[in-house]
Protein backbone atom coordinates (compact mmCIF):
# COMPACT_ATOMS: atom_id res chain seq x y z
CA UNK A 1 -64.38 31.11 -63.62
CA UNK A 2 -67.68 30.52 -62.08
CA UNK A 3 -68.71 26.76 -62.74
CA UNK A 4 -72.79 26.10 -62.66
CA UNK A 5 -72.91 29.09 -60.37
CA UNK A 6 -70.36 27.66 -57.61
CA UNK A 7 -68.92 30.55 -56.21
CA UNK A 8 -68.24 28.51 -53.44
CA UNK A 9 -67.73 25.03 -53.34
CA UNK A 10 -67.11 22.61 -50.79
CA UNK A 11 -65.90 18.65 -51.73
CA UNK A 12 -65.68 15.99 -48.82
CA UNK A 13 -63.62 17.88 -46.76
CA UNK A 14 -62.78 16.63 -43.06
CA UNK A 15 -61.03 18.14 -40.35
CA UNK A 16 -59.13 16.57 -37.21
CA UNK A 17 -57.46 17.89 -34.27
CA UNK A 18 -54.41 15.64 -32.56
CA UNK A 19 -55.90 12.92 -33.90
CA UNK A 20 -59.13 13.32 -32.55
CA UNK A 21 -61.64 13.84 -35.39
CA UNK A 22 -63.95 17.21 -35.38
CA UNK A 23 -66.53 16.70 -38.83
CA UNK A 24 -66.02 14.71 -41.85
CA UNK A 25 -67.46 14.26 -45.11
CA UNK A 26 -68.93 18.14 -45.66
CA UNK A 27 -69.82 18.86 -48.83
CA UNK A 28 -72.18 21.78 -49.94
CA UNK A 29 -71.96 24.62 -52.87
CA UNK A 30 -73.20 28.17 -52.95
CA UNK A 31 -73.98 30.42 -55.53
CA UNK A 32 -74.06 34.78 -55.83
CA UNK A 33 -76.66 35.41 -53.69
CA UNK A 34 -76.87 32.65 -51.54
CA UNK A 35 -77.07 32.70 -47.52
CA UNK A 36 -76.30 29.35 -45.94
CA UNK A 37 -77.39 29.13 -42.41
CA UNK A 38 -75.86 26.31 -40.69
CA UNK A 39 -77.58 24.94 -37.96
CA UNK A 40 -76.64 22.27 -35.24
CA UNK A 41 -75.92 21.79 -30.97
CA UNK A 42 -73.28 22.65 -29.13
CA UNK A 43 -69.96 20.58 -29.67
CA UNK A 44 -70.59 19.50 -33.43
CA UNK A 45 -67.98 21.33 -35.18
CA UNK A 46 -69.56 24.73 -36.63
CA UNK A 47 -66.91 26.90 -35.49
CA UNK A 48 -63.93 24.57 -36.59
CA UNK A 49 -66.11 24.06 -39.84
CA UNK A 50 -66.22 28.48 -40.47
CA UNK A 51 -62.84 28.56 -39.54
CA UNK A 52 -61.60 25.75 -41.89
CA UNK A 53 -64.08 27.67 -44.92
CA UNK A 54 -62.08 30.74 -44.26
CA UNK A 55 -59.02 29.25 -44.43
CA UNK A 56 -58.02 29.74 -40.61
CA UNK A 57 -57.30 25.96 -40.25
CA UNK A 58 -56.20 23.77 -42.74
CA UNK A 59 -58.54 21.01 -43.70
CA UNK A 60 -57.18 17.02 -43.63
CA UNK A 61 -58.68 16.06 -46.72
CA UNK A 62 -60.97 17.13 -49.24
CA UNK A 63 -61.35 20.02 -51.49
CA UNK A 64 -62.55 24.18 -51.02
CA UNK A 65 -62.60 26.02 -54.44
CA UNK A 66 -63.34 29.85 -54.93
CA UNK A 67 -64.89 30.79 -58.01
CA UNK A 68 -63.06 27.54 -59.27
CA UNK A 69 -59.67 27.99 -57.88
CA UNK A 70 -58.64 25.42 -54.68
CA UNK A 71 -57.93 27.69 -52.04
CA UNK A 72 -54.96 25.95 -50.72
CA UNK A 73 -53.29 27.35 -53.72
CA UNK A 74 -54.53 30.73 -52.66
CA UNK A 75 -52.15 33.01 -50.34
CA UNK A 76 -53.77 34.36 -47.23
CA UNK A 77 -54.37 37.82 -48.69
CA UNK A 78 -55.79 36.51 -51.64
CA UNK A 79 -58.24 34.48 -49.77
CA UNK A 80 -59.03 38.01 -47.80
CA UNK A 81 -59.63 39.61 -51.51
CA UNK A 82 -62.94 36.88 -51.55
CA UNK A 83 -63.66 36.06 -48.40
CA UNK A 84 -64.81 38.49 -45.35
CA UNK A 85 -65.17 36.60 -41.76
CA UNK A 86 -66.32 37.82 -38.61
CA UNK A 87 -65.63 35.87 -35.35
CA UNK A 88 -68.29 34.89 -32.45
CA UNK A 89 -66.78 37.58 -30.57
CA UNK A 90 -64.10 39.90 -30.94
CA UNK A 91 -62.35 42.23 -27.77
CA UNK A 92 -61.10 45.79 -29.27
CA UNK A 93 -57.56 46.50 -27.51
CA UNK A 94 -57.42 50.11 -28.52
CA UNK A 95 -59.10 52.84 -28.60
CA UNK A 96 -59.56 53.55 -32.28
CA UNK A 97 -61.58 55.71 -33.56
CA UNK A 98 -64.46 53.91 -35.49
CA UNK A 99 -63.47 54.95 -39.04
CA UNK A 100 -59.70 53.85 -38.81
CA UNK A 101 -61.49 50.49 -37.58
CA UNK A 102 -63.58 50.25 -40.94
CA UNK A 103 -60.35 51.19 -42.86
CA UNK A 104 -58.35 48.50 -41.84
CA UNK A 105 -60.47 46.24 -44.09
CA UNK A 106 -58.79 47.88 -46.66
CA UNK A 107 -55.07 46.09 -46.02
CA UNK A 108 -55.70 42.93 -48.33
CA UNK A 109 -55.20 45.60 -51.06
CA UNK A 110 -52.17 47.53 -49.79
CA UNK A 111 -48.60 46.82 -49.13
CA UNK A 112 -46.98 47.08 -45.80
CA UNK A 113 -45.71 50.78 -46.34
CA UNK A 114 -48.76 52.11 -48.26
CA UNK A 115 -51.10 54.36 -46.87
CA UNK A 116 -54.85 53.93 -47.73
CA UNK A 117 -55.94 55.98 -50.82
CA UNK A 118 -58.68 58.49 -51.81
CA UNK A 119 -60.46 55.20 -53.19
CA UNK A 120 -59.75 53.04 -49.64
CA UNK A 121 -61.15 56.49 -47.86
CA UNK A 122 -64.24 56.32 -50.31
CA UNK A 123 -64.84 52.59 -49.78
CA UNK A 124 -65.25 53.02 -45.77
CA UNK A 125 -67.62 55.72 -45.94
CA UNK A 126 -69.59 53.42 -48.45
CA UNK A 127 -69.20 50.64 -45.54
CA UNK A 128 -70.33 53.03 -43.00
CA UNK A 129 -73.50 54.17 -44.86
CA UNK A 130 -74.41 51.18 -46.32
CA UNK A 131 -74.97 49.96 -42.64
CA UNK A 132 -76.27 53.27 -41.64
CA UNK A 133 -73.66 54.05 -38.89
CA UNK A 134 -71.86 56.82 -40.64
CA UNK A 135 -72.78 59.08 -37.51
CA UNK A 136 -70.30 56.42 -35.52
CA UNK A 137 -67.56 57.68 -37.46
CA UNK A 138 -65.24 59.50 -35.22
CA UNK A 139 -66.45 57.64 -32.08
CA UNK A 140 -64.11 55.20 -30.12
CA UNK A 141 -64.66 51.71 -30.98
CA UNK A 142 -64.09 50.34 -27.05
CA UNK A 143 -66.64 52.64 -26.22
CA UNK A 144 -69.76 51.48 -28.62
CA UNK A 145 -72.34 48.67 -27.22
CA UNK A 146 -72.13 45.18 -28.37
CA UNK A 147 -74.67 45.47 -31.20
CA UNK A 148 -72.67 48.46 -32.59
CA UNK A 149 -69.29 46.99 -32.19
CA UNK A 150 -70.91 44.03 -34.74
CA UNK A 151 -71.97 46.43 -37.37
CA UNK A 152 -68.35 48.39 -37.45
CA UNK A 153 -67.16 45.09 -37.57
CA UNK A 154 -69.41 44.05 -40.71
CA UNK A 155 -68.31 47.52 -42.24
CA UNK A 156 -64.67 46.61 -41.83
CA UNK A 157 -65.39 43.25 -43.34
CA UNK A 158 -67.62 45.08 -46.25
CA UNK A 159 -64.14 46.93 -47.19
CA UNK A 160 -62.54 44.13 -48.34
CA UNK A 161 -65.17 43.78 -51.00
CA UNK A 162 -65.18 40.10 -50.65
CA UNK A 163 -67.55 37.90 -52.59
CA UNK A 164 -68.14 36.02 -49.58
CA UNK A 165 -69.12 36.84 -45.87
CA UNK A 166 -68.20 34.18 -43.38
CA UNK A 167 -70.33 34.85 -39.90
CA UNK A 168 -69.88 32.70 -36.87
CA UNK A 169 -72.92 32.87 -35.32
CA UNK A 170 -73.41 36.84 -36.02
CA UNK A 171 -76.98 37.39 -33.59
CA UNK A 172 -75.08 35.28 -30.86
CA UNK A 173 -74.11 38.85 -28.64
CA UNK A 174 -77.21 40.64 -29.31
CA UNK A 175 -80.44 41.16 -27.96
CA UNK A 176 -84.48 40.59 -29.73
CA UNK A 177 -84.58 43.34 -31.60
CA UNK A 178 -80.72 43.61 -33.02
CA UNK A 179 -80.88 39.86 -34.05
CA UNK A 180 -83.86 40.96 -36.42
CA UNK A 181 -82.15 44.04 -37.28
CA UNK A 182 -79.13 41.99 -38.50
CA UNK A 183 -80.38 39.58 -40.00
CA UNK A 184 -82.53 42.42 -42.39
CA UNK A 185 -79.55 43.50 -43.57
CA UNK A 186 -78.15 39.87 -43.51
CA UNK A 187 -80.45 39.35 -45.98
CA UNK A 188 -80.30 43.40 -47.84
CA UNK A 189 -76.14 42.30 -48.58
CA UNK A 190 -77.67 39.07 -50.16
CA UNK A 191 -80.04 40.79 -52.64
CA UNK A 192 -76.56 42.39 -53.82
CA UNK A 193 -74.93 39.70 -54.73
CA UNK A 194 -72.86 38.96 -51.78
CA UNK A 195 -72.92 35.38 -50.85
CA UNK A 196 -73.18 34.58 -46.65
CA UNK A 197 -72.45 31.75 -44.83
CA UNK A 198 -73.27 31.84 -40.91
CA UNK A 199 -73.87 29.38 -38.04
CA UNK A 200 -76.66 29.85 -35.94
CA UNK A 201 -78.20 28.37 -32.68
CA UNK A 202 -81.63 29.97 -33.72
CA UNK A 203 -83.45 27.31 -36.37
CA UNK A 204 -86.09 30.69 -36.71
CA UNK A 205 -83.08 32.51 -38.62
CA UNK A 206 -83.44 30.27 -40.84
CA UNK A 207 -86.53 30.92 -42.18
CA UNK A 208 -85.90 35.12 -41.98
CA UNK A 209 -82.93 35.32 -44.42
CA UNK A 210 -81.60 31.72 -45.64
CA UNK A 211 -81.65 30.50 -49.39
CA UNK A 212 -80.23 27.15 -48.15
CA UNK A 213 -79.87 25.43 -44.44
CA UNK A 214 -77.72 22.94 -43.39
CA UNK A 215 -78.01 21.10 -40.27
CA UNK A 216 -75.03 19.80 -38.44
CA UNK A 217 -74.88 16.60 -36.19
CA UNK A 218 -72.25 14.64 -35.16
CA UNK A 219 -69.80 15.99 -37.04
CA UNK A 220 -71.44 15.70 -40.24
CA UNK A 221 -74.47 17.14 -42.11
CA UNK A 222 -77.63 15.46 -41.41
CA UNK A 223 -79.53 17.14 -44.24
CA UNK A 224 -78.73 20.30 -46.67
CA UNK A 225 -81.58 21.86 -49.02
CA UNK A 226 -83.75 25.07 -49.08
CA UNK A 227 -84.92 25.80 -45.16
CA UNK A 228 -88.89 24.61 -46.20
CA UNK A 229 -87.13 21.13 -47.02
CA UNK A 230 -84.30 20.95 -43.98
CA UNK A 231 -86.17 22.71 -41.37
CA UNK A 232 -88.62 19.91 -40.21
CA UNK A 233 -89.61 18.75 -36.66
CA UNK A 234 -88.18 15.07 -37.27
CA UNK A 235 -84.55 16.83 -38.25
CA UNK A 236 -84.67 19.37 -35.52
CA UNK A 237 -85.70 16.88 -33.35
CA UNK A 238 -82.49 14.57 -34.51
CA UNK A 239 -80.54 18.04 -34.18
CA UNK A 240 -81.44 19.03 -30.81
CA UNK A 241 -82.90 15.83 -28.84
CA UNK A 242 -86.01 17.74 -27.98
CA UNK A 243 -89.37 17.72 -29.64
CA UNK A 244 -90.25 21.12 -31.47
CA UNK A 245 -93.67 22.18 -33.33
CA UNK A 246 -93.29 24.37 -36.56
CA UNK A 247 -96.02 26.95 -36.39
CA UNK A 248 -96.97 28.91 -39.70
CA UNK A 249 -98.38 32.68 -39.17
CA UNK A 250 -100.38 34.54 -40.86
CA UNK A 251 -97.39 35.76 -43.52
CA UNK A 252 -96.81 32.53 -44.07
CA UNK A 253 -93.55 32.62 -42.40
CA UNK A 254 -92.40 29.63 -40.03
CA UNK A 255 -91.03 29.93 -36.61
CA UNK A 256 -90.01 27.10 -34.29
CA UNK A 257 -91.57 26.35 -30.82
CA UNK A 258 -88.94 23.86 -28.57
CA UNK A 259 -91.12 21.74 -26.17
CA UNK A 260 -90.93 21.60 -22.42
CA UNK A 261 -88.63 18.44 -21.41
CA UNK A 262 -87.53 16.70 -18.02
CA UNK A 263 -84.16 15.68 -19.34
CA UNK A 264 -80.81 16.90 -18.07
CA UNK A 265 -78.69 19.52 -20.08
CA UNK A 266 -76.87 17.76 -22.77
CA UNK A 267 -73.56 20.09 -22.68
């Protein structure tokens, strides 16, 4: 049961690593719809932070509930019935063909010896054309380009019918024009009622396809809200060390412009 639309709901969770502490304190929620961009430099935890929302790690403390049930009393399948994830980046071993890639999303809903079903076969072609790449169909995954590869990858994903899509930094592998193009249909899944979470390095992404923006820092969230409220020059400034100027065009959208500095990289 959906509580005050909180599909997804995050309570003070924290996260540590042989004894070394990675964020703490994280709370946000997320409703149908929703795209959470989460924001922040190098080192502060945004991977571990995806990968302890999709139940790849196990948080120290703290609560995660899906549609109102904790997910640590959730099995691993189950949590793949709600919740779709795609990595940073992801190196295909064989050479299947692109189709059998896309139907593998399918296994959350089948038992070891089942084979997929009329319905399973249905539900990949739907992935496929949904993301327009139904002409990749019988082409070999190893041999597609990186921007392809991504959007197989979301179609696989889109077969589990999750409720939520988990992206770690989804544009991070592609090039100017892809990033746009993903982020379009970033934003297309959201109008369907699929809720999104990604990470980004880009604070512009933001502003193309977010509903709500976090921004990460120090292992905690500096600020949370809608991306007019979060994205600011004094937070991305606090974010990034560097000054930046918010510049509004013509259609009223934002974009951010990072300022020249002398200082050394701060890796």
């Amino acid at each position: 049961m959906v509580v005050d639309n909180k599909l997804f709901e995050v309570k003070n969770i924290s996260f540590d690593y042989d004894g070394e502490e990675i964020f703490s304190d994280i709370s946000f929620s997320i409703g149908k719809g929703d795209v959470l961009c989460i924001l922040g430099p190098n080192g502060t935890g945004k991977t571990t932070l995806i990968k302890c929302l999709n139940g790849l790690h196990d948080i120290k403390s703290g609560e995660i509930f899906i549609n109102g049930e904790n997910m640590k009393k959730l099995s691993f399948k189950q949590i793949s019935k709600h919740i779709g994830y795609i990595p940073q980046s992801h190196v295909p071993s064989f050479p299947f063909k692109v189709f059998d890639v896309v139907l593998m999303g399918r296994a959350p809903y089948l038992n070891l010896t089942d084979s997929p079903k009329n319905k399973d076969i249905e539900i990949a072609m739907d992935a496929l054309e949904t993301l327009g790449i139904e002409d990749l169909k019988d082409k070999e995954y190893t041999n597609l380009s990186g921007g392809e590869r991504q959007l197989v990858f979301l179609a696989r994903v889109l077969c589990q019918k999750p409720d939520i899509l988990i992206l770690d930094e989804p544009t991070s592998h592609l090039d100017f024009g892809n990033q746009i193009k993903l982020l379009e249909i970033i934003d297309n899944l959201a109008n369907t009622g699929l809720s999104i979470i990604m990470s980004s390095h880009f604070p512009d992404h933001a502003f193309l396809s977010s509903t709500k923006v976090a921004i990460m820092k120090d292992k905690k969230f500096i600020d949370f809200g809608s991306p007019d409220d979060v994205v600011t020059e004094e937070n991305l400034k606090k974010a990034y060390s560097i000054d930046v100027k918010l510049i509004e065009l013509d259609n009223k959208r934002k974009v951010c412009v990072p300022m020249k500095t002398n200082l050394k990289l701060d890796l």
